[in-house]
Every structure is written in structure tokens, then in C-alpha cells.
C-alpha atoms as a PDB file:
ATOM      1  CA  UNK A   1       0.000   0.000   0.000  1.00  0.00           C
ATOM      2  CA  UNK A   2       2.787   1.971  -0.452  1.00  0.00           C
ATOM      3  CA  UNK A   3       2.866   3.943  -4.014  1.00  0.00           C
ATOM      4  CA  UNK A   4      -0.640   5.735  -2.485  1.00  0.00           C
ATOM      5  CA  UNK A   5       1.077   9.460  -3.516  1.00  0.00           C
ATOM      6  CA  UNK A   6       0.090   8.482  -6.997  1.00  0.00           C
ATOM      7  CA  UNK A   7      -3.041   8.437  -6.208  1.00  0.00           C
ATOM      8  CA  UNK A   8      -5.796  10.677  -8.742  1.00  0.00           C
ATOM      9  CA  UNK A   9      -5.965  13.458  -6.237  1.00  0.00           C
ATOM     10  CA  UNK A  10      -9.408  15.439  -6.374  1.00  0.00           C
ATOM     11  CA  UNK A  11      -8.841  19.160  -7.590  1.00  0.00           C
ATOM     12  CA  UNK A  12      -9.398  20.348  -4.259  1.00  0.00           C
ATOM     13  CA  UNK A  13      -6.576  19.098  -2.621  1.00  0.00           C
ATOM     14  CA  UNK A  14      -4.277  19.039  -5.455  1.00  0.00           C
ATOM     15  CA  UNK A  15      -2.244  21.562  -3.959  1.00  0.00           C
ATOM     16  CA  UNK A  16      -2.214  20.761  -0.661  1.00  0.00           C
ATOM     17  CA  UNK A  17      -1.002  16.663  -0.912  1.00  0.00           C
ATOM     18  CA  UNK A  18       1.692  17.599  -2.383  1.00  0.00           C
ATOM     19  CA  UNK A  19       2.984  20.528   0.214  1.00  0.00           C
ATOM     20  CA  UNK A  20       1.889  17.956   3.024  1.00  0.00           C
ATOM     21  CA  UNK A  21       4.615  15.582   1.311  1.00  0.00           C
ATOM     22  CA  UNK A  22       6.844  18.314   0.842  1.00  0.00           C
ATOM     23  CA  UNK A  23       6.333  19.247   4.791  1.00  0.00           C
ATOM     24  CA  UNK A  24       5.764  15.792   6.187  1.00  0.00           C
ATOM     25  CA  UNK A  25       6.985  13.223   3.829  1.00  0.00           C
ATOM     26  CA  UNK A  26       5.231  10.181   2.446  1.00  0.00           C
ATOM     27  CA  UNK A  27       2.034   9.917   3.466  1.00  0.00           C
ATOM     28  CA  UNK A  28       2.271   5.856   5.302  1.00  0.00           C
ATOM     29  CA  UNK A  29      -0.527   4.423   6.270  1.00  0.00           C
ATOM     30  CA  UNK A  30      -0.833   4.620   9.893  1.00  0.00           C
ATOM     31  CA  UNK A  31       1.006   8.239   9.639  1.00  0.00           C
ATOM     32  CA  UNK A  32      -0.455  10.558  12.417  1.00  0.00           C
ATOM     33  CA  UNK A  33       0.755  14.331  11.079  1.00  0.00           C
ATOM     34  CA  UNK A  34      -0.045  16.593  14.277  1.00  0.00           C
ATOM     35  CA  UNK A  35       0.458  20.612  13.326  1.00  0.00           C
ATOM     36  CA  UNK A  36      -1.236  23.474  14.461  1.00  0.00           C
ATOM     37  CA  UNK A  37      -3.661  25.776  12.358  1.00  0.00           C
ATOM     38  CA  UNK A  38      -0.839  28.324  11.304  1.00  0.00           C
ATOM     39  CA  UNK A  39       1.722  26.145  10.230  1.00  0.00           C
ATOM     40  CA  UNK A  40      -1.352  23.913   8.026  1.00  0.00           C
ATOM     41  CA  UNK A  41      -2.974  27.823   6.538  1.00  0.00           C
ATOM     42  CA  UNK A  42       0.306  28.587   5.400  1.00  0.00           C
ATOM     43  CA  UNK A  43       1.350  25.462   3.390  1.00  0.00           C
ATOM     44  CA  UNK A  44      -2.327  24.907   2.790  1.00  0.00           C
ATOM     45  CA  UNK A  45      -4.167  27.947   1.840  1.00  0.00           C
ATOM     46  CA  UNK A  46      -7.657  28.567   2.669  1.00  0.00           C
ATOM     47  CA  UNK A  47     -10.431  31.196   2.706  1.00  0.00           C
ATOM     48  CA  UNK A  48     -10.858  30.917   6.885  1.00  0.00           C
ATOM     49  CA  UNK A  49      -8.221  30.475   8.876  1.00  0.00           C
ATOM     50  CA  UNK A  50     -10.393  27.939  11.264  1.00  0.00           C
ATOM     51  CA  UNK A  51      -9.653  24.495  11.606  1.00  0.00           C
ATOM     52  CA  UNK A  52     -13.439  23.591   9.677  1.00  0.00           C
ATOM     53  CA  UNK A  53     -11.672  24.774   6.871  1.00  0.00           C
ATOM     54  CA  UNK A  54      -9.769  21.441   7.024  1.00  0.00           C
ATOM     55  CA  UNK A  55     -12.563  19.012   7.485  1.00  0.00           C
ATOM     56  CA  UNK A  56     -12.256  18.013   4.495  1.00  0.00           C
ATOM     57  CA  UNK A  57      -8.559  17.778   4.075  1.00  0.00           C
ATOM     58  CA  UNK A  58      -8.528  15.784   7.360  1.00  0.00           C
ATOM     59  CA  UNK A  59     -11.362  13.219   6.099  1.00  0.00           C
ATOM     60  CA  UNK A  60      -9.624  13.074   2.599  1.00  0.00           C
ATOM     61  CA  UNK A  61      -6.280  12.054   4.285  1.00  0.00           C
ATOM     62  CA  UNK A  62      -7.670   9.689   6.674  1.00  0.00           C
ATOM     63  CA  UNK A  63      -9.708   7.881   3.688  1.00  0.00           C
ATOM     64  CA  UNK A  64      -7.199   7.720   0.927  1.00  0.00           C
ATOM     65  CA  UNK A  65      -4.146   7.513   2.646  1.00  0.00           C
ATOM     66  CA  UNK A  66      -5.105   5.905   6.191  1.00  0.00           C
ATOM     67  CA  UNK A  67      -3.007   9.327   7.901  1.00  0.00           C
ATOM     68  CA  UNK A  68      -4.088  11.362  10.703  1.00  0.00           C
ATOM     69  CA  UNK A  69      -3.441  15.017  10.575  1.00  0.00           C
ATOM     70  CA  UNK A  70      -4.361  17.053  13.775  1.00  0.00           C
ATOM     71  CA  UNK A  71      -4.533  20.724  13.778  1.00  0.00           C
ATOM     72  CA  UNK A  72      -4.284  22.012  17.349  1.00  0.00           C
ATOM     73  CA  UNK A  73      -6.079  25.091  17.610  1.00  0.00           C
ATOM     74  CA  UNK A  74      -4.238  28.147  19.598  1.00  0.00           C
ATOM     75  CA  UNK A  75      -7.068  29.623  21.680  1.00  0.00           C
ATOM     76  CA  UNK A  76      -6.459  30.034  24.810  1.00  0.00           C
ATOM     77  CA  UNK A  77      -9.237  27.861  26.271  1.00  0.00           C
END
């Protein structure tokens, strides 16, 4: 299960798999990728800078590629 990076990546992420490899490496299956929401908006652009923004991202990764990525938000709780 390991040549996954060749994967047909949907349009919406097309930009962002590749800067996760770039960041993180490979993306193993198994891989847990814990960042917090500034370091992810700047590799990873998006409109909000809240961690919904990455639902998608996060269910994408965990799907396709069997990888975990947390975003730790910075509020002070």
C-alpha cells in the first residue's frame, strides 16, 4: 500500500497533498501528522483560517491515505 502518492488526487486538494509531502513526507498508512492551524494555513491555503476549513482535508487524508493530521487550535481555552 505503499505507491498511495500516486493516487488521482481530487482538484481540491491538489495543492495541498503535495505541500503535506513536501512538509511531512510520504504519506504511510498509519502516519499521524499533528500541526497546528498556522503552520497547516500557510502550506495549505484557505479562505478561513479555522480548523473547519480542514474538514475536508482531514477526512480526505484519513480515507485515501489511512493518515491522521491534527490541527491544534491556539485559543487560549
Amino acid at each position: 500500500k505503499q505507491m498511495n502518492e500516486n493516487k488521482k488526487i481530487p482538484k481540491r486538494y491538489r495543492t495541498d497533498i503535495p505541500a503535506i509531502i513536501e512538509k511531512w513526507g510520504s504519506l504511510n498508512s498509519g502516519k499521524v501528522i499533528n500541526t497546528t492551524l498556522s503552520e497547516i494555513f500557510e502550506i495549505c491555503e484557505r479562505d478561513y483560517r479555522k480548523r473547519l476549513s480542514y474538514y475536508g482535508l482531514i477526512n480526505y487524508l484519513k480515507r485515501e491515505y489511512d493518515v491522521t493530521l491534527v490541527i491544534e487550535s491556539q485559543k487560549q481555552k
